[in-house]
PDB file of N, CA and C in Angstrom:
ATOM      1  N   UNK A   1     -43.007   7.322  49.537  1.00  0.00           N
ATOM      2  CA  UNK A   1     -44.099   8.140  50.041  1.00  0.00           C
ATOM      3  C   UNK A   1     -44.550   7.568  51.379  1.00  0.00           C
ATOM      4  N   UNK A   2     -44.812   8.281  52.210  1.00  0.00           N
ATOM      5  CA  UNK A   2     -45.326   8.229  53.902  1.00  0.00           C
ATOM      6  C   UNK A   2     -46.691   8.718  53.912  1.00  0.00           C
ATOM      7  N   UNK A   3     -47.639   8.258  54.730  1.00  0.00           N
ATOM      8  CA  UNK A   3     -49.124   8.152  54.672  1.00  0.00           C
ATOM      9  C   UNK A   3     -49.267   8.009  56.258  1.00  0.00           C
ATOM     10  N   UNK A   4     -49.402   9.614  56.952  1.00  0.00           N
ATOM     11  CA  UNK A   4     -49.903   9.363  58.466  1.00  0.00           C
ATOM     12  C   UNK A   4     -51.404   9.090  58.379  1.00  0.00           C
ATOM     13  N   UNK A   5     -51.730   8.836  59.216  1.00  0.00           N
ATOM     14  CA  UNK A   5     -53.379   8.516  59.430  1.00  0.00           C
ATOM     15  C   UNK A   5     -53.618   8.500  60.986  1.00  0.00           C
ATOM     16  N   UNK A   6     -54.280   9.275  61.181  1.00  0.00           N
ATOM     17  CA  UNK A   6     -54.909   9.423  62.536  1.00  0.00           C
ATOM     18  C   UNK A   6     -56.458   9.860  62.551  1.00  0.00           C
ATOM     19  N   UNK A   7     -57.179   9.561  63.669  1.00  0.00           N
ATOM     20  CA  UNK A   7     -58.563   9.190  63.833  1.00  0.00           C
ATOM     21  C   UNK A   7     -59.445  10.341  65.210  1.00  0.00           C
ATOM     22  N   UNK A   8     -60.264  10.529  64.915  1.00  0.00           N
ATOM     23  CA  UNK A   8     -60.618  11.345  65.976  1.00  0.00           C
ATOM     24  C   UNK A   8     -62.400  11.165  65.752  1.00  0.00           C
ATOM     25  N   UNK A   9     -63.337  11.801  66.232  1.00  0.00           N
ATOM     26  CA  UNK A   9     -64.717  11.485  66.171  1.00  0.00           C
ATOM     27  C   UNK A   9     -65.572  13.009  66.301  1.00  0.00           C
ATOM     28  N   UNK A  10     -66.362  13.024  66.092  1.00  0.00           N
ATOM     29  CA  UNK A  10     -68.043  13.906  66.541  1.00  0.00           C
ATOM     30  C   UNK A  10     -69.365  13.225  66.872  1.00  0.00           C
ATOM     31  N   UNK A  11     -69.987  13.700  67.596  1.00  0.00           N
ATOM     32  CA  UNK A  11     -71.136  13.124  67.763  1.00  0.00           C
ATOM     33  C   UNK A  11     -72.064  14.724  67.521  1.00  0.00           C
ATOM     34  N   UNK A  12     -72.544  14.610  66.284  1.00  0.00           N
ATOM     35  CA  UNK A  12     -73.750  15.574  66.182  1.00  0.00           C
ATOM     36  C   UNK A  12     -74.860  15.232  65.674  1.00  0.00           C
ATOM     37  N   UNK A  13     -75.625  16.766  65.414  1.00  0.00           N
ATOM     38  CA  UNK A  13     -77.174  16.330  65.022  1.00  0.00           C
ATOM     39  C   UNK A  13     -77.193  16.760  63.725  1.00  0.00           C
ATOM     40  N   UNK A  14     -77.568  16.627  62.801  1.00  0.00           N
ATOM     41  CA  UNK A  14     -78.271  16.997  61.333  1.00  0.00           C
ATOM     42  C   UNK A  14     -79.604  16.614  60.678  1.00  0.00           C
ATOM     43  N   UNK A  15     -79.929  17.635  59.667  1.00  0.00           N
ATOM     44  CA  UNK A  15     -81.410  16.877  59.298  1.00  0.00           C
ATOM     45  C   UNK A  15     -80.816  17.224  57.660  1.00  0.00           C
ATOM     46  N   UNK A  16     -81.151  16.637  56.306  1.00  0.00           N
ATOM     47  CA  UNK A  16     -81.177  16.615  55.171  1.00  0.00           C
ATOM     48  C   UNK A  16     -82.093  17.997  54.850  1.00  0.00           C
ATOM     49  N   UNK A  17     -81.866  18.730  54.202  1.00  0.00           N
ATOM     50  CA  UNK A  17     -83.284  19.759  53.433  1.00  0.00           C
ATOM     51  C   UNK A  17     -83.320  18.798  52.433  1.00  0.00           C
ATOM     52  N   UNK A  18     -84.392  19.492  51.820  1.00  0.00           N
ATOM     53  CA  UNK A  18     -84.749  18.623  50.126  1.00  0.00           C
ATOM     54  C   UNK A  18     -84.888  17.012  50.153  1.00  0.00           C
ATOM     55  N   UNK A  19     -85.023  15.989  51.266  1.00  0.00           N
ATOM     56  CA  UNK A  19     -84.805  14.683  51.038  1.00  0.00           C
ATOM     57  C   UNK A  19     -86.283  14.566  51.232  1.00  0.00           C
ATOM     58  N   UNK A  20     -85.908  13.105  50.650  1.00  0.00           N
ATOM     59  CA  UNK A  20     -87.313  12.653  50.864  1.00  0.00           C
ATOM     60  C   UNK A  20     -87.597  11.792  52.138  1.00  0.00           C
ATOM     61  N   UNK A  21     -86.341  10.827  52.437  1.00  0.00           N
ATOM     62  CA  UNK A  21     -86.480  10.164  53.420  1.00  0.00           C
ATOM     63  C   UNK A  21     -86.546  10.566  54.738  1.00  0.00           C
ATOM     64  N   UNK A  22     -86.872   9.393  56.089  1.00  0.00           N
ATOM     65  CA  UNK A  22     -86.535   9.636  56.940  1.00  0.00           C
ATOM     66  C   UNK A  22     -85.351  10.830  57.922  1.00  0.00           C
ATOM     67  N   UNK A  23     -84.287  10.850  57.150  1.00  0.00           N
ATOM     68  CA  UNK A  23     -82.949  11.896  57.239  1.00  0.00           C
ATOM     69  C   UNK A  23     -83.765  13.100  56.912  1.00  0.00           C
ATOM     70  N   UNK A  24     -84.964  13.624  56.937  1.00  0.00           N
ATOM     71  CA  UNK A  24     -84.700  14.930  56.745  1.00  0.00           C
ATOM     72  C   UNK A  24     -85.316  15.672  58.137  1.00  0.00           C
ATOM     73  N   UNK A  25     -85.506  14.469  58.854  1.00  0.00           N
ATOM     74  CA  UNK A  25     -86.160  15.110  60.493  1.00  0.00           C
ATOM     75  C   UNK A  25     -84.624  15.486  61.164  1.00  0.00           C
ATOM     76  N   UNK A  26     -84.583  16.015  61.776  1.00  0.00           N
ATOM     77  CA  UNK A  26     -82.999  15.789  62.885  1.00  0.00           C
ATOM     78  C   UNK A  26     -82.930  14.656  63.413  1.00  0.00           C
ATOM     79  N   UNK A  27     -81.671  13.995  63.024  1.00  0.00           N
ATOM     80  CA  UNK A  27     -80.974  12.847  64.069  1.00  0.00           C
ATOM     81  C   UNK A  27     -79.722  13.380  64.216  1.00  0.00           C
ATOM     82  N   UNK A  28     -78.965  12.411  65.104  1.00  0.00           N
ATOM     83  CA  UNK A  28     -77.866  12.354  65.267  1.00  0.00           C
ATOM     84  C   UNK A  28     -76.952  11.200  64.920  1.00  0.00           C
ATOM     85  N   UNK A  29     -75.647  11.618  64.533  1.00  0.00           N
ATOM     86  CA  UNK A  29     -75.149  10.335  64.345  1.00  0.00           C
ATOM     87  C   UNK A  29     -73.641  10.519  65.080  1.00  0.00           C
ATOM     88  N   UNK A  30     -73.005   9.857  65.492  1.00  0.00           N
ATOM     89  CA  UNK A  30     -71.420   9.599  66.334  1.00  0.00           C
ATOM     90  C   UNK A  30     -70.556   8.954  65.432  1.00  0.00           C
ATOM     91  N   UNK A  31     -70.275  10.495  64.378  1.00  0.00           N
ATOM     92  CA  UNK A  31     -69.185   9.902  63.175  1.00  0.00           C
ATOM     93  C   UNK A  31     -67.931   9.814  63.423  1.00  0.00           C
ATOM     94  N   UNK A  32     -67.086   9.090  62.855  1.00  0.00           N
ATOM     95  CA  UNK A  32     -65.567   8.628  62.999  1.00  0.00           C
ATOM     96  C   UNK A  32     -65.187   9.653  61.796  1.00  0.00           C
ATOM     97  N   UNK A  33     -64.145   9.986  62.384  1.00  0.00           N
ATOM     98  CA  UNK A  33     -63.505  11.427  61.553  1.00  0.00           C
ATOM     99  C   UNK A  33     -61.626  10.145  61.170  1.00  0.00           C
ATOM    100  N   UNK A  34     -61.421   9.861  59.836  1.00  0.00           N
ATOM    101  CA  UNK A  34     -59.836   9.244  59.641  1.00  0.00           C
ATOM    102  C   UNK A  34     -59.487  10.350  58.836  1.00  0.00           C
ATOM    103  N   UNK A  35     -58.614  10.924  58.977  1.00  0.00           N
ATOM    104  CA  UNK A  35     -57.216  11.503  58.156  1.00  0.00           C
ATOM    105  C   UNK A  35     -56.004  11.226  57.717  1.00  0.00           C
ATOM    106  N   UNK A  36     -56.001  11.512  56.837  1.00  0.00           N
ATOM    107  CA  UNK A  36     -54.854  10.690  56.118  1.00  0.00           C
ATOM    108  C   UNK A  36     -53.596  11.855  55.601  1.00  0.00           C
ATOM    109  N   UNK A  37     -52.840  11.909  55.747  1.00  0.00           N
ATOM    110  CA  UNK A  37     -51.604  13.247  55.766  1.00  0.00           C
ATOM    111  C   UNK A  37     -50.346  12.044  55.161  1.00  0.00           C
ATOM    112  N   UNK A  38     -50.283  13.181  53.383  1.00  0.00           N
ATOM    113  CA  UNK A  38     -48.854  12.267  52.765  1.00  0.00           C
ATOM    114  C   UNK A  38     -47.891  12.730  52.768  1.00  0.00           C
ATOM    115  N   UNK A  39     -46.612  12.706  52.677  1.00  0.00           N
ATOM    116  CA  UNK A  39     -45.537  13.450  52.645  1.00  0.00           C
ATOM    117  C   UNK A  39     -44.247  12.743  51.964  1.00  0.00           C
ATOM    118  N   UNK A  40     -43.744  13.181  51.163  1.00  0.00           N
ATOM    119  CA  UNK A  40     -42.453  12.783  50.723  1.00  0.00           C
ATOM    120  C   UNK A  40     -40.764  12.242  51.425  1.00  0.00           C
ATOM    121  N   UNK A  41     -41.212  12.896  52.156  1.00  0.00           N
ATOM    122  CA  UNK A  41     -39.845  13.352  53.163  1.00  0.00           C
ATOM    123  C   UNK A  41     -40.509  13.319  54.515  1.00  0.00           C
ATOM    124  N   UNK A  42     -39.591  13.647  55.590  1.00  0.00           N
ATOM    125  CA  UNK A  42     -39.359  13.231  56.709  1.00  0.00           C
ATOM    126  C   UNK A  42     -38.690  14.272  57.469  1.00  0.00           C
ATOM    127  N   UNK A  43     -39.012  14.452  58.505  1.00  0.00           N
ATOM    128  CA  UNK A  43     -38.301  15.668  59.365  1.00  0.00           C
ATOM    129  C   UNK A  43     -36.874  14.809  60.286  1.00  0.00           C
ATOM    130  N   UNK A  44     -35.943  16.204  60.810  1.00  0.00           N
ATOM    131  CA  UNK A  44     -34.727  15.584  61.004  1.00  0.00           C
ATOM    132  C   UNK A  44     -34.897  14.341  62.023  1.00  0.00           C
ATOM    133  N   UNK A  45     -36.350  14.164  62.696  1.00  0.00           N
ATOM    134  CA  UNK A  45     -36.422  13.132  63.915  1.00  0.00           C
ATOM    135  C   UNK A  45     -36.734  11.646  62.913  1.00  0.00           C
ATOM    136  N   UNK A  46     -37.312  11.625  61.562  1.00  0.00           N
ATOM    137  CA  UNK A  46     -37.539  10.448  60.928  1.00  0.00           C
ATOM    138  C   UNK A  46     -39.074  10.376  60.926  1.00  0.00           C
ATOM    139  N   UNK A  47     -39.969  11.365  60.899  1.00  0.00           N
ATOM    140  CA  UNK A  47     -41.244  11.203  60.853  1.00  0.00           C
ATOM    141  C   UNK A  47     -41.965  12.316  59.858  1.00  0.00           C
ATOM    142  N   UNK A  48     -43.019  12.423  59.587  1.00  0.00           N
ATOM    143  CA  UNK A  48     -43.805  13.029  59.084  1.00  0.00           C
ATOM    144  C   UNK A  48     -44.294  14.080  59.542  1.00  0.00           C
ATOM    145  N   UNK A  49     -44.843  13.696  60.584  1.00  0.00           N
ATOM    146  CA  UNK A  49     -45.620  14.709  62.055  1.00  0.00           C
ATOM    147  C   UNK A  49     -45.570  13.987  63.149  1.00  0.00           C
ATOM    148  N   UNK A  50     -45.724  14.563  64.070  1.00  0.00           N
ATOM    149  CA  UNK A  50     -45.639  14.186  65.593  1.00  0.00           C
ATOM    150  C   UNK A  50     -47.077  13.503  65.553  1.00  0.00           C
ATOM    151  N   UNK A  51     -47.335  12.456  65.788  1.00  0.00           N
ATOM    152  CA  UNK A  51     -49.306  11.927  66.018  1.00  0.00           C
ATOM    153  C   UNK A  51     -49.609  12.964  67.304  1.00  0.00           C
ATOM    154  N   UNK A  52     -48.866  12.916  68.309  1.00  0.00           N
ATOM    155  CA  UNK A  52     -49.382  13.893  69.011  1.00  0.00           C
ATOM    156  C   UNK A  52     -50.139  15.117  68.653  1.00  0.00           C
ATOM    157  N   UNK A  53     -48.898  16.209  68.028  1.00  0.00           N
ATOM    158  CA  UNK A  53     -49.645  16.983  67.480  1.00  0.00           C
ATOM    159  C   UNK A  53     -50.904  17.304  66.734  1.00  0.00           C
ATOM    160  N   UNK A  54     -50.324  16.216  65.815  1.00  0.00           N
ATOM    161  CA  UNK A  54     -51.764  16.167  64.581  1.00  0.00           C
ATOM    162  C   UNK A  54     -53.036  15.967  65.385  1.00  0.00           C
ATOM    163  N   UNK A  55     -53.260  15.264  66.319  1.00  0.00           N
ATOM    164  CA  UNK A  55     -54.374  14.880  67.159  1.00  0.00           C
ATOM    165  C   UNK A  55     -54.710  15.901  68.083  1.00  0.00           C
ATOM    166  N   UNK A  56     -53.998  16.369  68.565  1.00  0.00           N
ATOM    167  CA  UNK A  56     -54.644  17.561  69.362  1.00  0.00           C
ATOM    168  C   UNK A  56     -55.141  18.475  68.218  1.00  0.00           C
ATOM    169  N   UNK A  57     -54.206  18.597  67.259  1.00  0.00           N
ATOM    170  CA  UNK A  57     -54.947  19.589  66.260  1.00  0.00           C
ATOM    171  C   UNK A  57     -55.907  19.402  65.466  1.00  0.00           C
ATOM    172  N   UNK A  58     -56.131  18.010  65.204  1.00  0.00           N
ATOM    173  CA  UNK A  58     -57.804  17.597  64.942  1.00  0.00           C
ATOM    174  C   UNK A  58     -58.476  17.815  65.832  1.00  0.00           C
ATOM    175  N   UNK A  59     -58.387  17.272  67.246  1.00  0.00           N
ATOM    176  CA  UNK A  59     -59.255  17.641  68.018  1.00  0.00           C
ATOM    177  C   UNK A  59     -60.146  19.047  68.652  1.00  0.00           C
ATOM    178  N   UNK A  60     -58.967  19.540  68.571  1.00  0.00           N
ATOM    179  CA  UNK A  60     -59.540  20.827  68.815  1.00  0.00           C
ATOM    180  C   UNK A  60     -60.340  21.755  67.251  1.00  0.00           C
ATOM    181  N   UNK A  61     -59.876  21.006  66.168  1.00  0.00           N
ATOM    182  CA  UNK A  61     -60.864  21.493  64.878  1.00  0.00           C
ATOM    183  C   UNK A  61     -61.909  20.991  65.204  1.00  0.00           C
ATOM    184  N   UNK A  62     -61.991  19.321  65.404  1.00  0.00           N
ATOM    185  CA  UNK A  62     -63.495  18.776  65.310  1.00  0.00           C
ATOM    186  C   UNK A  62     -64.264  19.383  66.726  1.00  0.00           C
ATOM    187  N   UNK A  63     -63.913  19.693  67.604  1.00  0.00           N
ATOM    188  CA  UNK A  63     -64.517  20.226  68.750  1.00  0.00           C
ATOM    189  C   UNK A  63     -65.318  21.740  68.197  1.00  0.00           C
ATOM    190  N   UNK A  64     -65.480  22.007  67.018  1.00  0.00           N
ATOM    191  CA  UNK A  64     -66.259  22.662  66.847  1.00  0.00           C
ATOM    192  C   UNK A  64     -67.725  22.403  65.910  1.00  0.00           C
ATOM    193  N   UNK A  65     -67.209  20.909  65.728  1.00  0.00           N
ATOM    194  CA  UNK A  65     -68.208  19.958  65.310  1.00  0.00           C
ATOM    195  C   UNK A  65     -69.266  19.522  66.232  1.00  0.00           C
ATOM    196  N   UNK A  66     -68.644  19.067  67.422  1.00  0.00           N
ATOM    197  CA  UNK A  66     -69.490  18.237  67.967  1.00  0.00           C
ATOM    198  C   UNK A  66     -70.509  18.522  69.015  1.00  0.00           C
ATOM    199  N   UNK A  67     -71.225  18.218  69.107  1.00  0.00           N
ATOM    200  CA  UNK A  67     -72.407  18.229  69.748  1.00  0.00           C
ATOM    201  C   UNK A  67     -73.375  19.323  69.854  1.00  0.00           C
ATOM    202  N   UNK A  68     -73.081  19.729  68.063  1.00  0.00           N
ATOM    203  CA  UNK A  68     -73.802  20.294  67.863  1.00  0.00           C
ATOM    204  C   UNK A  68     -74.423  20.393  66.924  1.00  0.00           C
ATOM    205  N   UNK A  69     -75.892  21.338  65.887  1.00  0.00           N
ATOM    206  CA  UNK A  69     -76.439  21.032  64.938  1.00  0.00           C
ATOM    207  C   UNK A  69     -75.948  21.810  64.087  1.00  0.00           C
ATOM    208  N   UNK A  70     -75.302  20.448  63.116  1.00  0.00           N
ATOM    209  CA  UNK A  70     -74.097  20.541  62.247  1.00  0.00           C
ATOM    210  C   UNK A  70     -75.135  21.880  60.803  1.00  0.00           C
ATOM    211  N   UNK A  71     -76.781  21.806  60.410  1.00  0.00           N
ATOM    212  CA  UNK A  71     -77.414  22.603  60.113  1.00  0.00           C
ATOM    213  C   UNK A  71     -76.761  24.171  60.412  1.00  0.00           C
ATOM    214  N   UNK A  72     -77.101  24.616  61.546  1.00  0.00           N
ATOM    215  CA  UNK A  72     -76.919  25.982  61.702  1.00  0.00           C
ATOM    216  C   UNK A  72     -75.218  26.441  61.910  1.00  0.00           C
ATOM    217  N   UNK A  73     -74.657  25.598  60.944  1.00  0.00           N
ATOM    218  CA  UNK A  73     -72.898  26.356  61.354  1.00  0.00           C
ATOM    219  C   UNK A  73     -72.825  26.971  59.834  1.00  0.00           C
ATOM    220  N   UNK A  74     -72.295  28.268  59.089  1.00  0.00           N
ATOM    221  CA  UNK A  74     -72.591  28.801  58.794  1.00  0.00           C
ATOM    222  C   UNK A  74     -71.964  28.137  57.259  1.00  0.00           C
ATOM    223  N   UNK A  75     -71.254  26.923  57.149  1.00  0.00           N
ATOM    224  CA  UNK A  75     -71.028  26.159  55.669  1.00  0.00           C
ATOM    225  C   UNK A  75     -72.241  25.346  55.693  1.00  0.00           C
ATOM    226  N   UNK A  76     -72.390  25.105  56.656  1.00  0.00           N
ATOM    227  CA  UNK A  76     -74.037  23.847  56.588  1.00  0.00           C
ATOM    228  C   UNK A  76     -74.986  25.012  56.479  1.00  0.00           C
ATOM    229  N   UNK A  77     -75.181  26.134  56.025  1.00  0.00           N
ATOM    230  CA  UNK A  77     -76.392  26.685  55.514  1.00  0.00           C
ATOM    231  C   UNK A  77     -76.303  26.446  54.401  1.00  0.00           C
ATOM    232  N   UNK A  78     -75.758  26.991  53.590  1.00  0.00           N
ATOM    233  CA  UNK A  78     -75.463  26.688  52.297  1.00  0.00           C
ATOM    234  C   UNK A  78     -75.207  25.218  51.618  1.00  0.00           C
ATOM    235  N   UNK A  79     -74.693  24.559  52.617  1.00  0.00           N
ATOM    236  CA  UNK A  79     -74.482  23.201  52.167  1.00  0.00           C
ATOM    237  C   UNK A  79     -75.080  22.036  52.585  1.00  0.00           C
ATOM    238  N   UNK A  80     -75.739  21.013  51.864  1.00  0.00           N
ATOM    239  CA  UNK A  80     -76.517  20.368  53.256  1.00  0.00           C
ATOM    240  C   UNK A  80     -75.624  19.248  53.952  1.00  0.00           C
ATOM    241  N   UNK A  81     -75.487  19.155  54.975  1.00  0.00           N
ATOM    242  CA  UNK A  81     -74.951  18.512  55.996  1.00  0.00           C
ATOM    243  C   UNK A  81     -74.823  16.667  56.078  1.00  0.00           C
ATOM    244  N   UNK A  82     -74.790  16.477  54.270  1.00  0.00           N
ATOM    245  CA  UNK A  82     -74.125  15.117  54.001  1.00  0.00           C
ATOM    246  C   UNK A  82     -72.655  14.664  54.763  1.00  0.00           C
ATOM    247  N   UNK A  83     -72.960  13.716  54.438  1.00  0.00           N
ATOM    248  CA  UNK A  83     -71.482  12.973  54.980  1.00  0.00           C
ATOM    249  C   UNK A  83     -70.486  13.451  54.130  1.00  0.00           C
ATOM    250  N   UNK A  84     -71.021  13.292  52.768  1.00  0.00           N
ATOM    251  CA  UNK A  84     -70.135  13.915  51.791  1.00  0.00           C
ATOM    252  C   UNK A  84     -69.472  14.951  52.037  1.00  0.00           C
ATOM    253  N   UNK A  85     -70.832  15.967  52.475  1.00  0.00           N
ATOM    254  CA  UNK A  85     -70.491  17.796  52.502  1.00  0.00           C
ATOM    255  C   UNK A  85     -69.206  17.976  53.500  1.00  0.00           C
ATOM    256  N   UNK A  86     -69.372  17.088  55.304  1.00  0.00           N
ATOM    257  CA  UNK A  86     -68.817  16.637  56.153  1.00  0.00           C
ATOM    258  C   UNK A  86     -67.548  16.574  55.919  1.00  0.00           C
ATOM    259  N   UNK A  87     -67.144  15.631  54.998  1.00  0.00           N
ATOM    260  CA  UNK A  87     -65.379  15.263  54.709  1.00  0.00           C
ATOM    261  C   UNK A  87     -64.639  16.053  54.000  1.00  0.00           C
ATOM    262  N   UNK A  88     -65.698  16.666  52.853  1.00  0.00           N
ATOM    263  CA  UNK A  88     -65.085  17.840  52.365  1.00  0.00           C
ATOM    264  C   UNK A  88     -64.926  19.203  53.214  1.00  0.00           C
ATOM    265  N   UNK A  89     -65.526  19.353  53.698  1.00  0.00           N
ATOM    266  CA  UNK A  89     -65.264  20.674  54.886  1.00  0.00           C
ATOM    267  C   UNK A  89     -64.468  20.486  55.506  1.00  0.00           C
ATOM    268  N   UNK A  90     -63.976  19.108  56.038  1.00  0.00           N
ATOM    269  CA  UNK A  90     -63.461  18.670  57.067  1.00  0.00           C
ATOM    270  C   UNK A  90     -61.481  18.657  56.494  1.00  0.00           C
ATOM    271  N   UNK A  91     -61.899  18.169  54.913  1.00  0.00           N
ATOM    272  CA  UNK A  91     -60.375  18.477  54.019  1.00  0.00           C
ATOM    273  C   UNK A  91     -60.057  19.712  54.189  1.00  0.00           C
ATOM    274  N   UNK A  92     -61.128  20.634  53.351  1.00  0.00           N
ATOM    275  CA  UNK A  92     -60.505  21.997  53.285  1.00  0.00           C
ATOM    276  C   UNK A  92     -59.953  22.793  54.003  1.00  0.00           C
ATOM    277  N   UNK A  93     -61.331  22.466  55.428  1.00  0.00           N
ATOM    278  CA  UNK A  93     -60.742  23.668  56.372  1.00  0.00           C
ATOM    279  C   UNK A  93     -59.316  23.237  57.455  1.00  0.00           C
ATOM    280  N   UNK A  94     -59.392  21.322  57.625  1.00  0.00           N
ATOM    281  CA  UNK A  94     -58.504  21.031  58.075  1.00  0.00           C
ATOM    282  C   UNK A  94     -56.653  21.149  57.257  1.00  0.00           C
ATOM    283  N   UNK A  95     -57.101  21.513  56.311  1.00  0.00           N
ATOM    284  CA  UNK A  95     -55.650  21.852  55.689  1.00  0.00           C
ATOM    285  C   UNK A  95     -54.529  22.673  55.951  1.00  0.00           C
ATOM    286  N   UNK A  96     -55.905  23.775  56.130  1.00  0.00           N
ATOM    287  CA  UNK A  96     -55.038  25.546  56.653  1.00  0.00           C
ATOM    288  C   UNK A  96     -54.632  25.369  57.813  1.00  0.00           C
ATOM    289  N   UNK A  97     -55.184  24.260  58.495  1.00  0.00           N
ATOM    290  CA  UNK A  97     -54.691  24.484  60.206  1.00  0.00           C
ATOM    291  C   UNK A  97     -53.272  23.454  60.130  1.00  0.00           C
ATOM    292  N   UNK A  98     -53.142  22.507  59.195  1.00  0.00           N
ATOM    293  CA  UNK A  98     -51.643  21.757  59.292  1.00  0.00           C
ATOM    294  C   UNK A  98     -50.578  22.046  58.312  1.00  0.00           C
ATOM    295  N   UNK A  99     -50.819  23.033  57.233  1.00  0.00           N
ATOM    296  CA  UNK A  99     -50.224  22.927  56.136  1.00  0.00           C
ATOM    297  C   UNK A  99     -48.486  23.585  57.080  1.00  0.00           C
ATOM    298  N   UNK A 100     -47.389  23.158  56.288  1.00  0.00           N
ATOM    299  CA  UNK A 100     -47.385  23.198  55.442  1.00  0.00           C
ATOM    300  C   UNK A 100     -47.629  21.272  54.993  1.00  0.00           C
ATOM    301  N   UNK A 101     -48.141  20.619  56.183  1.00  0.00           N
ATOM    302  CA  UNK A 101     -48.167  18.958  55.452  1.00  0.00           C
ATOM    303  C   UNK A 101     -50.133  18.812  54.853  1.00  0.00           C
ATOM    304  N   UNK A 102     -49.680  17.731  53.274  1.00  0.00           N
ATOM    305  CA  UNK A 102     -50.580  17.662  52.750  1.00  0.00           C
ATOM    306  C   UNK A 102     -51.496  16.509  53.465  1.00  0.00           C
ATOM    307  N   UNK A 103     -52.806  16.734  53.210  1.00  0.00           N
ATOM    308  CA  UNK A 103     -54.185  15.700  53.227  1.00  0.00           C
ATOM    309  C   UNK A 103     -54.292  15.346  52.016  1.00  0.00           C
ATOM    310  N   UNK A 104     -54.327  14.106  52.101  1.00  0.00           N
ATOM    311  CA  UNK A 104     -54.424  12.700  50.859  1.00  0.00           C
ATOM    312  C   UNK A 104     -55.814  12.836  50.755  1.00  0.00           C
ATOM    313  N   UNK A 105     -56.356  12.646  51.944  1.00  0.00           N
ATOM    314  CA  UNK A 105     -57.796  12.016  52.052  1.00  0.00           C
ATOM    315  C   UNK A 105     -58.809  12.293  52.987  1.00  0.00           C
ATOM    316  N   UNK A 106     -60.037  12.271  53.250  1.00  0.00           N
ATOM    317  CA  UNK A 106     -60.783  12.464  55.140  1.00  0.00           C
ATOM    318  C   UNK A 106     -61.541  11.619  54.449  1.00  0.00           C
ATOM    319  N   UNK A 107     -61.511  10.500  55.456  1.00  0.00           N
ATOM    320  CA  UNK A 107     -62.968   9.110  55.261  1.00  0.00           C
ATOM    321  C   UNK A 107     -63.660  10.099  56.904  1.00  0.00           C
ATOM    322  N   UNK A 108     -64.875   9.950  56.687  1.00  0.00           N
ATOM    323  CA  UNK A 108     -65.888   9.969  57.380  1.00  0.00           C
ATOM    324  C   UNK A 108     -67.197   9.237  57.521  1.00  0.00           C
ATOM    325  N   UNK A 109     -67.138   8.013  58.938  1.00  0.00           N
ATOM    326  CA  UNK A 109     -67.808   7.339  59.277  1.00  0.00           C
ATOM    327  C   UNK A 109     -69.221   7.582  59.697  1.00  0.00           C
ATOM    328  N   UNK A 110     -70.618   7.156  58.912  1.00  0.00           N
ATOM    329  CA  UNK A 110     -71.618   7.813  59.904  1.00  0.00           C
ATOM    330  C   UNK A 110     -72.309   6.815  60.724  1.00  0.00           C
ATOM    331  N   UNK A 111     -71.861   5.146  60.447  1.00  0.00           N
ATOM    332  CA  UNK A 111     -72.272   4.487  61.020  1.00  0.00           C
ATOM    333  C   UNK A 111     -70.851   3.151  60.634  1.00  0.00           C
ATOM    334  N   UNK A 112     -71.089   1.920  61.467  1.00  0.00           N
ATOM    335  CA  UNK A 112     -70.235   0.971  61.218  1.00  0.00           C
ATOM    336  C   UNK A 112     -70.470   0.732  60.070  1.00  0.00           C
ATOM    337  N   UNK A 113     -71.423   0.406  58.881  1.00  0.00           N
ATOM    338  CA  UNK A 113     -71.507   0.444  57.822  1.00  0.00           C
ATOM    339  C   UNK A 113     -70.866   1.406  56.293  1.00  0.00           C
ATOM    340  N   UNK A 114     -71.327   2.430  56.694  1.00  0.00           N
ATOM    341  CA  UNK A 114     -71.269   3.268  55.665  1.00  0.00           C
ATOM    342  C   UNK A 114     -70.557   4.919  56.017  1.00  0.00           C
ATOM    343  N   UNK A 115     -69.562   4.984  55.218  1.00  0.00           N
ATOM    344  CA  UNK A 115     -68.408   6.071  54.470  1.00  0.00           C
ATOM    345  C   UNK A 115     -68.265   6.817  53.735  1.00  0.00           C
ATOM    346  N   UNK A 116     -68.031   7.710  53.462  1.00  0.00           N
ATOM    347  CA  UNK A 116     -67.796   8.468  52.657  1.00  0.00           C
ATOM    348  C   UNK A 116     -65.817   8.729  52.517  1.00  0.00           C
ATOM    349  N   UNK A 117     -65.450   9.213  51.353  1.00  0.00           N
ATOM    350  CA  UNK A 117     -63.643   9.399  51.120  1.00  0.00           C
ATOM    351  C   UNK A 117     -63.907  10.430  50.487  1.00  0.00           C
ATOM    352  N   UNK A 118     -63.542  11.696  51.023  1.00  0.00           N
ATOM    353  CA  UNK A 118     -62.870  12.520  50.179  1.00  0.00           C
ATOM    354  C   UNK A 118     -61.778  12.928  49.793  1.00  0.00           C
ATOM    355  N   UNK A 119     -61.417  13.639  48.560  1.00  0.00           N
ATOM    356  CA  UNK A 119     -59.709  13.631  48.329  1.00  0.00           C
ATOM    357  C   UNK A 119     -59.777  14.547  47.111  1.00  0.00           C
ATOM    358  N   UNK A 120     -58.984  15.171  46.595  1.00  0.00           N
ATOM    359  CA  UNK A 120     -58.611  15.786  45.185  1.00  0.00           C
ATOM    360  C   UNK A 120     -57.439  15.364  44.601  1.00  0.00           C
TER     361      UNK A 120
END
């Protein structure tokens, strides 16, 4: 088994509904977006995916992330705009744009400290 991983970022704003803490005013945070893409096999060049590719094609997904308030995009109404909510959106919707290769995983960074992993 082969395990690409490539890295890309956002810098947006969010506020928590329903919290109690501090997080429920708007901040911003400059999260680290890792992806993780597994695959069995190997294409006729000996790789998985091109990193090139995969990276422009994150990039241009997360570029609809960033720098903006992650609240008013129309899954963050319904959902609140956890880190959690974040990696999972970030699995699902990033899937359809690479399939036919699978996502293992999306860690999403909201600070040097603390992560979130999502995966099924």
């Amino acid at each position: 088994m082969f395990e690409l991983h490539v890295k890309g970022h956002i810098s947006s704003a969010h506020f928590l509904r329903e919290y109690a803490g501090k997080c429920k005013n708007l901040h911003g945070h400059n999260w680290k977006v890792e992806l993780f893409i597994v695959s069995d096999k190997l294409d006729a060049l000996g790789m998985v995916a091109d990193f090139g590719v995969i990276k422009e094609k994150l990039n241009k997904f997360l570029s609809g992330l960033d720098h903006v308030c992650l609240n008013e995009l129309p899954y963050f109404k319904t959902n609140n705009p956890t880190t959690e909510n974040i990696a999972k959106y970030i699995f699902h919707e990033f899937s359809s744009e690479i399939a036919p290769l699978k996502i293992d995983r999306v860690q999403v960074w909201e600070s040097e400290q603390n992560s979130v992993i999502y995966y099924e």
